[in-house]
N, C-alpha and C. Protein backbone atom coordinates (compact mmCIF):
# COMPACT_ATOMS: atom_id res chain seq x y z
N UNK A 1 0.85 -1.18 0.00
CA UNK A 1 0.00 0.00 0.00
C UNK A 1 0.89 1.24 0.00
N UNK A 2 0.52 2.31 -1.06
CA UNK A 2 1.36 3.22 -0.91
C UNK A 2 0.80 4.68 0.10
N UNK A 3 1.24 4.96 1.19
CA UNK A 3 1.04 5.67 1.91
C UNK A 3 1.58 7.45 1.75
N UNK A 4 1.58 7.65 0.25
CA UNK A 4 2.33 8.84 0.05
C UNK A 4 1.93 9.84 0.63
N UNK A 5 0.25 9.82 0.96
CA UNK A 5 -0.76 11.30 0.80
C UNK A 5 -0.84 10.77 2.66
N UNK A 6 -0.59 9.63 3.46
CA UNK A 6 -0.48 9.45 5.02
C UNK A 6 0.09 11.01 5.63
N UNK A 7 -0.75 11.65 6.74
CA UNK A 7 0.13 12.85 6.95
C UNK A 7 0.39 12.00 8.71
N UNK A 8 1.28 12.44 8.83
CA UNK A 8 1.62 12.92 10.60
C UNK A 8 0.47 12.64 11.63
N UNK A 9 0.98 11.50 12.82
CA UNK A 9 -0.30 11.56 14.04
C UNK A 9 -0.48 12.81 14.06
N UNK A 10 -1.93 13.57 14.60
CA UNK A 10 -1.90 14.31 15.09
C UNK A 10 -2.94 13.98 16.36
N UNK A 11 -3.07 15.30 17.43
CA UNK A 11 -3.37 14.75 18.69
C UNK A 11 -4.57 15.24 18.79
N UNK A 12 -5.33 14.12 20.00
CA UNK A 12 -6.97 14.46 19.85
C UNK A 12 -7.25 16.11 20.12
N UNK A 13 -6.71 16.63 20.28
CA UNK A 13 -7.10 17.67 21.17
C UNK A 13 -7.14 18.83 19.52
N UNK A 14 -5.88 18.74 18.70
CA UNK A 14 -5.77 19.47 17.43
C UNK A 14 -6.66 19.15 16.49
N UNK A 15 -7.59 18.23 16.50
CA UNK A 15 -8.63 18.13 15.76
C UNK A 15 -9.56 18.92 15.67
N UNK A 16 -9.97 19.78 16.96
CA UNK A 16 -10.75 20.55 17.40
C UNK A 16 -10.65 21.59 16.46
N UNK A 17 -9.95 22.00 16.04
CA UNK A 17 -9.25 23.06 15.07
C UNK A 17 -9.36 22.98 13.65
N UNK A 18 -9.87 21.47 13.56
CA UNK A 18 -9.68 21.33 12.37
C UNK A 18 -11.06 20.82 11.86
N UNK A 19 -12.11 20.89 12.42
CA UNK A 19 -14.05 20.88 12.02
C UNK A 19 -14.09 22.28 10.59
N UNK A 20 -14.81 20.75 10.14
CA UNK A 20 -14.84 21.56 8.51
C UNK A 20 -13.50 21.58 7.27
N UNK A 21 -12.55 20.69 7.51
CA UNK A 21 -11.30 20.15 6.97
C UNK A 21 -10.87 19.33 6.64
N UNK A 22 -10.41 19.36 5.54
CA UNK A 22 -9.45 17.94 5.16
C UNK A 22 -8.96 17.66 6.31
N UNK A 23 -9.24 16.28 6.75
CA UNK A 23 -7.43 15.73 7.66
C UNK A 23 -7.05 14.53 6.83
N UNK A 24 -7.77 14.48 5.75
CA UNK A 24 -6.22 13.09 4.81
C UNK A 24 -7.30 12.68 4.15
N UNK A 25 -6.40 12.26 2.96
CA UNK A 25 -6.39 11.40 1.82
C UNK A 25 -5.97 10.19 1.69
N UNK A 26 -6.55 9.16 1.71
CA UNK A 26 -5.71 7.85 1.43
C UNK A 26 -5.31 7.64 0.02
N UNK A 27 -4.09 6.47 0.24
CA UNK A 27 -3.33 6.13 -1.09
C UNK A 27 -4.84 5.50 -1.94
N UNK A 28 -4.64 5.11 -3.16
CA UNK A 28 -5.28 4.29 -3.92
C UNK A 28 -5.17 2.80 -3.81
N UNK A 29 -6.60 2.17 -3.64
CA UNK A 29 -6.78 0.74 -3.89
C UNK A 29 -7.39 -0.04 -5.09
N UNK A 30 -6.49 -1.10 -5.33
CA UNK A 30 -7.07 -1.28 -7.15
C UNK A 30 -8.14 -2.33 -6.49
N UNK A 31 -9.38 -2.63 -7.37
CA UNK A 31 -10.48 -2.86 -6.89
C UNK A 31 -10.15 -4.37 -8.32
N UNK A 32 -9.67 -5.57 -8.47
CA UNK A 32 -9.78 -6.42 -8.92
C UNK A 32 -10.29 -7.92 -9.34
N UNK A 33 -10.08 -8.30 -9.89
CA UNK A 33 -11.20 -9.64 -9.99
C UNK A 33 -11.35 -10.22 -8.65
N UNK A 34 -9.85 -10.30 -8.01
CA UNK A 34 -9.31 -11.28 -7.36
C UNK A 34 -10.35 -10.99 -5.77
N UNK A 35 -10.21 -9.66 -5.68
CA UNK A 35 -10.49 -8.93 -4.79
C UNK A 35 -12.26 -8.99 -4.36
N UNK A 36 -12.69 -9.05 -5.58
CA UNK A 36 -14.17 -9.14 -5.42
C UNK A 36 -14.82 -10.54 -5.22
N UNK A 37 -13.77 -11.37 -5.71
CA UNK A 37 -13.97 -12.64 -5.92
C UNK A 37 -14.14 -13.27 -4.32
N UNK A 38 -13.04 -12.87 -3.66
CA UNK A 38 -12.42 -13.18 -2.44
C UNK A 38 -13.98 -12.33 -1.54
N UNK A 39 -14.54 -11.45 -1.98
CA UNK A 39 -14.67 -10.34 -0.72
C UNK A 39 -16.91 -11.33 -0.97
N UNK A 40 -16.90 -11.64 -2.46
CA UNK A 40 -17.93 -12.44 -2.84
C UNK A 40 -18.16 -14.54 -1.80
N UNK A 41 -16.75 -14.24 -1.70
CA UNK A 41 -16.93 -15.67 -1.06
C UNK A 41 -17.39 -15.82 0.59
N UNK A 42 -16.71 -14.30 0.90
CA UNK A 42 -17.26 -13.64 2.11
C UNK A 42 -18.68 -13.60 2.27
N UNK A 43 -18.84 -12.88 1.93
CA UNK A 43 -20.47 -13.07 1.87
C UNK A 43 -21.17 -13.76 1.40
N UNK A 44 -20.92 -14.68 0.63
CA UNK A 44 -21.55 -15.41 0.23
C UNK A 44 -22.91 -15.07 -1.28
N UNK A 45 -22.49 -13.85 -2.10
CA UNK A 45 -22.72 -13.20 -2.61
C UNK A 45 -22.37 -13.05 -4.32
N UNK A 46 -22.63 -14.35 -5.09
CA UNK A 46 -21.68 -14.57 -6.25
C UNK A 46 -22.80 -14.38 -7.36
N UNK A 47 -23.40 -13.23 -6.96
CA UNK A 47 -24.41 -12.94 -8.32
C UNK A 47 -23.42 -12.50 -9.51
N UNK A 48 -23.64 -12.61 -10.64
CA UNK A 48 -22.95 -12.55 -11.89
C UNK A 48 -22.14 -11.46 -12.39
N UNK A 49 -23.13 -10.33 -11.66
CA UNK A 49 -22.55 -9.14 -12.07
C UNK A 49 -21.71 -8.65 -11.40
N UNK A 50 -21.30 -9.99 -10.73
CA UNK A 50 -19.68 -9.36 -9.23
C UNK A 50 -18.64 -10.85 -10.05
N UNK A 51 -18.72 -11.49 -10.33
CA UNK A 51 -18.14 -12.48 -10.07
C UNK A 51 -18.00 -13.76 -11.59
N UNK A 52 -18.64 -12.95 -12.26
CA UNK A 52 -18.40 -13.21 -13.74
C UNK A 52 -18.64 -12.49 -14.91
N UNK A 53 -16.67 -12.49 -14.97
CA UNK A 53 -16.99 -11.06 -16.37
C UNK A 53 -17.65 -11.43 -17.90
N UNK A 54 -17.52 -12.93 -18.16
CA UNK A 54 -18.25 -12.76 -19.63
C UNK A 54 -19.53 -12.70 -19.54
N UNK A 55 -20.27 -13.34 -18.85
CA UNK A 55 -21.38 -12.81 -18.79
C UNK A 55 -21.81 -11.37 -18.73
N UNK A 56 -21.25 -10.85 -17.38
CA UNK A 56 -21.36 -9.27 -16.95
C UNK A 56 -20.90 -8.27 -18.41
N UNK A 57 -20.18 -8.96 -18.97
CA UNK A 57 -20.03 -8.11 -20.35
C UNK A 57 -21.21 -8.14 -21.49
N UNK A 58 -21.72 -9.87 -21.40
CA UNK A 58 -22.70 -9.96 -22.65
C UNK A 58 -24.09 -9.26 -21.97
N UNK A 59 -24.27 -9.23 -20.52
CA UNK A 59 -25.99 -9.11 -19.99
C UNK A 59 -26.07 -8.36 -19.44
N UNK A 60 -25.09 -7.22 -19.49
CA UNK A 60 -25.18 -6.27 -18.38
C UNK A 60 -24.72 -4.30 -19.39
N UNK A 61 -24.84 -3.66 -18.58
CA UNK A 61 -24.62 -2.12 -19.45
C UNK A 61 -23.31 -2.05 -18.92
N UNK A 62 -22.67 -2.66 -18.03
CA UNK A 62 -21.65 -2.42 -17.11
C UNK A 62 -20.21 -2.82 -18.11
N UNK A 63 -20.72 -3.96 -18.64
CA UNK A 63 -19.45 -3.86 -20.14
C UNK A 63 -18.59 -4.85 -19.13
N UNK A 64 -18.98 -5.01 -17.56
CA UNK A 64 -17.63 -5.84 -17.04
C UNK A 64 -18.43 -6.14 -15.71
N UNK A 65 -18.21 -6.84 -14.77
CA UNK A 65 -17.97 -7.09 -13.51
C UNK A 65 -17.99 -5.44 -12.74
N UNK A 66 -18.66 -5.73 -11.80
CA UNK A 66 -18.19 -4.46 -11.08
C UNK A 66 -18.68 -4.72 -9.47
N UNK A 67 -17.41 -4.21 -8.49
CA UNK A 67 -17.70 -4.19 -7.46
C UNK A 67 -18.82 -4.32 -6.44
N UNK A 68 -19.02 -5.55 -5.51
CA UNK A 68 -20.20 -5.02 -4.87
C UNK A 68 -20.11 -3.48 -3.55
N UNK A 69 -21.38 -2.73 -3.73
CA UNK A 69 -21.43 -1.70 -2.79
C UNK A 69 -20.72 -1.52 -1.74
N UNK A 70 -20.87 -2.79 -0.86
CA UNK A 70 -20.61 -2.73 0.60
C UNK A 70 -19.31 -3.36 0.63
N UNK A 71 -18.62 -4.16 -0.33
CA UNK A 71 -17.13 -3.94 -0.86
C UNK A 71 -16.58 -2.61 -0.48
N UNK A 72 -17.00 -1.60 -1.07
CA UNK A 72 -16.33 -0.40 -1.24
C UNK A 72 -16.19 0.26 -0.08
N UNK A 73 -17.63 0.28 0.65
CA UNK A 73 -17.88 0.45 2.18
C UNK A 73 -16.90 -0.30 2.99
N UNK A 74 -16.66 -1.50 3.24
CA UNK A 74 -15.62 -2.06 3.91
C UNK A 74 -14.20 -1.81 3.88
N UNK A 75 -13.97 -1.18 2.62
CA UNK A 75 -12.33 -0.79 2.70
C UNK A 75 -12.30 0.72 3.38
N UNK A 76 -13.12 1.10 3.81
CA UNK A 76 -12.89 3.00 4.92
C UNK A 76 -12.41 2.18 5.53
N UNK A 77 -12.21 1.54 6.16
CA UNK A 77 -11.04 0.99 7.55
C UNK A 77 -9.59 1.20 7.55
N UNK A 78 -9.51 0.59 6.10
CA UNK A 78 -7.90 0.85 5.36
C UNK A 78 -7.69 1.75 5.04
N UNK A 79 -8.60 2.74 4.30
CA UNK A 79 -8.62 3.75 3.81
C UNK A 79 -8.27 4.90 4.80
N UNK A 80 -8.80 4.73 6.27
CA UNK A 80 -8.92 5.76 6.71
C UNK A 80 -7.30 5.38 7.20
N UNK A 81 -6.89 4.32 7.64
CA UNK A 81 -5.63 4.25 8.41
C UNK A 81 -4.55 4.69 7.03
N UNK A 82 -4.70 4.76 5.78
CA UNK A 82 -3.82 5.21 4.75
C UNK A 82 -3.68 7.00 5.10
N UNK A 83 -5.37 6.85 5.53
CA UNK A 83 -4.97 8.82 5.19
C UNK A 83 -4.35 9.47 6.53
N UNK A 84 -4.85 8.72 7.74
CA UNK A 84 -4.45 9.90 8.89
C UNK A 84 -4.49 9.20 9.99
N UNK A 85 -4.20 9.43 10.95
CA UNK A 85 -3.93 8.95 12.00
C UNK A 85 -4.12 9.91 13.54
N UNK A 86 -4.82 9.34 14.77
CA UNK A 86 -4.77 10.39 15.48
C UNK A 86 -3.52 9.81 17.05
N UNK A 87 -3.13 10.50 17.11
CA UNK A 87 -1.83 10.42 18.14
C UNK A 87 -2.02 9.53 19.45
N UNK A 88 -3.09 10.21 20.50
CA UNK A 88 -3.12 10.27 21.61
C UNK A 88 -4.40 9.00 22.08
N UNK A 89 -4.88 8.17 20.86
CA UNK A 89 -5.89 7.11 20.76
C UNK A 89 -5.72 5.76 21.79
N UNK A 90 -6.27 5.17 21.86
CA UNK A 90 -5.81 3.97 22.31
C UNK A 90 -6.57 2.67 21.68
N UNK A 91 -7.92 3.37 21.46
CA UNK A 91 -8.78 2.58 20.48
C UNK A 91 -9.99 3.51 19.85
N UNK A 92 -9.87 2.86 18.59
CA UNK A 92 -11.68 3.07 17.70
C UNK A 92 -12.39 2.33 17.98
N UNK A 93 -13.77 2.88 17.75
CA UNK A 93 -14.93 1.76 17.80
C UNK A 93 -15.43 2.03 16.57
N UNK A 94 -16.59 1.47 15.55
CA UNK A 94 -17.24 2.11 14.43
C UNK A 94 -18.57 2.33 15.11
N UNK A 95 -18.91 3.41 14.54
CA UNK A 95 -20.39 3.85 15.27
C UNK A 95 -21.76 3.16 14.44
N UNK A 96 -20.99 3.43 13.24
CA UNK A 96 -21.81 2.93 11.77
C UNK A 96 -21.94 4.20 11.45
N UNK A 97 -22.89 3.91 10.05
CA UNK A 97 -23.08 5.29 9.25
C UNK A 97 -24.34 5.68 8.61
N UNK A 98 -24.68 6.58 8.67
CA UNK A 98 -25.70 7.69 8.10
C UNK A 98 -25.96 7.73 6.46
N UNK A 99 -26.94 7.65 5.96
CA UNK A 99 -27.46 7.80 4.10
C UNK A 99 -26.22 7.51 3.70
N UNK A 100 -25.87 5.66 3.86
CA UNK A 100 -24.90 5.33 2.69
C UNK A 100 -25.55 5.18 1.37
N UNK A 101 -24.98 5.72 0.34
CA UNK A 101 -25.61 5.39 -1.03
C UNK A 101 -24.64 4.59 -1.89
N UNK A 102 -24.94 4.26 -2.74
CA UNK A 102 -23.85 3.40 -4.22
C UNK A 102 -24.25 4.30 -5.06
N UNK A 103 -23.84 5.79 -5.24
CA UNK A 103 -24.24 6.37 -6.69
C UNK A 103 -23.86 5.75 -7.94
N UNK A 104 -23.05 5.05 -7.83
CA UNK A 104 -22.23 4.52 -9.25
C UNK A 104 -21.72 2.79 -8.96
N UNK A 105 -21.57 2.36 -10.22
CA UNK A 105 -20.80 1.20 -10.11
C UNK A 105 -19.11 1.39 -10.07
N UNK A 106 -19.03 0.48 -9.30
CA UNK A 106 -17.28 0.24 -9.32
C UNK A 106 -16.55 -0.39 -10.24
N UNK A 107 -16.36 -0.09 -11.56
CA UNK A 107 -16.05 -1.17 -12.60
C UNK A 107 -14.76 -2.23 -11.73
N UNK A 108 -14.74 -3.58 -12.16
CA UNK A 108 -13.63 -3.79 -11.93
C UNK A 108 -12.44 -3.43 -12.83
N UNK A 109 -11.24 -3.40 -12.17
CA UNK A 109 -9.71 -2.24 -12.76
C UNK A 109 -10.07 -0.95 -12.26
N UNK A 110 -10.90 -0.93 -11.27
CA UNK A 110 -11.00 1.01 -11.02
C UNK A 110 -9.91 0.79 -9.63
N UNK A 111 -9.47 2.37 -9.28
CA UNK A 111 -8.98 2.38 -8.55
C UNK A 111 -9.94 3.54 -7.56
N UNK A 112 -9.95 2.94 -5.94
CA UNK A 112 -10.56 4.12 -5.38
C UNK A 112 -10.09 4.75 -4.05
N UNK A 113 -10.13 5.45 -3.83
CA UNK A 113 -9.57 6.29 -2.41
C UNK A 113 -10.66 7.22 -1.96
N UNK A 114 -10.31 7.50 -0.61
CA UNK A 114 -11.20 8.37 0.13
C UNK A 114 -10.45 9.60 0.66
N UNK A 115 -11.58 10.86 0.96
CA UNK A 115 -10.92 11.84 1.27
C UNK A 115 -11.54 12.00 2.38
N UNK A 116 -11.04 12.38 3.92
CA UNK A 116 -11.94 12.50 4.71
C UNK A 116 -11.92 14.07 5.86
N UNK A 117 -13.02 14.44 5.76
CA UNK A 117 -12.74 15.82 5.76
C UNK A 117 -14.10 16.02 7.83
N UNK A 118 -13.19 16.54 8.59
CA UNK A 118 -13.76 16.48 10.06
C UNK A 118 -15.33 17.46 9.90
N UNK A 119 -16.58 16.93 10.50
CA UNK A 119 -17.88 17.64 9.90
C UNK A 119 -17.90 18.13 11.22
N UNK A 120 -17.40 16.82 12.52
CA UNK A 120 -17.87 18.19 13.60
C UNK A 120 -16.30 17.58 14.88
N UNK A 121 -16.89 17.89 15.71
CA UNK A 121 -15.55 17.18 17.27
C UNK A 121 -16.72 17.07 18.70
C-alpha cells in the first residue's frame, strides 16, 4: 500500500481546530477480480454481475464485472488508516453510518480512495 498522501499523528485535542477540513487522503486501492472474488466468497454473494466477467459483459450495461457496494464500504477501515492517524488514541470503535448510497458502479480495474474531511468534534 502506498502511503504517500499518510500525513503525521496528530493529537486528539488538534482536531478541534480542524471541524470543517481535510485531515487526509488515502493512497489508492485497485479494486480487482481477485479482490471481489475473495470479498464475494465472504459473503456469500456470487451474483454474476460481481463475479463473472463474460457474462457481466454480454448481460449487463456495465461492459464488465463491477464491485459489490458494501465492498467499497468495507475498505474506509484501510482507507482511513492510509490517510491519517490520530496520536493520543488507544482505540476506535465504528459507530456505523448515516445515508450510505452506491451512486455509481465500481467497474472492476478502477482504482478508489477516500478523502476525509472532520464535519464536527
Amino acid at each position: 500500500m502506498n502511503e504517500v498522501w499518510k500525513k503525521p499523528p496528530v493529537s486528539f485535542e488538534a482536531y478541534q481546530a480542524m471541524v470543517g477540513k481535510e485531515i487526509g487522503v488515502s493512497s489508492w486501492h485497485l479494486i480487482d477480480q481477485r479482490r471481489i472474488n475473495v470479498y464475494a466468497d465472504v459473503i456469500e454473494d456470487h451474483q454474476f454481475i460481481h463475479v463473472d466477467p463474460e457474462r457481466a459483459k454480454k448481460e449487463t450495461a456495465f461492459g464488465n464485472t463491477i464491485a459489490h457496494g458494501f465492498l467499497t464500504v468495507s475498505l474506509l477501515p484501510a482507507l482511513k488508516q492510509a490517510a491519517f492517524a490520530i496520536d493520543d488514541v488507544r482505540m476506535g470503535i465504528n459507530y456505523g453510518l448515516n445515508r450510505v448510497r452506491f451512486p455509481a458502479p465500481v467497474p472492476v480495474g478502477s482504482r478508489v480512495r477516500a478523502a476525509f474531511r472532520l464535519l464536527a468534534f
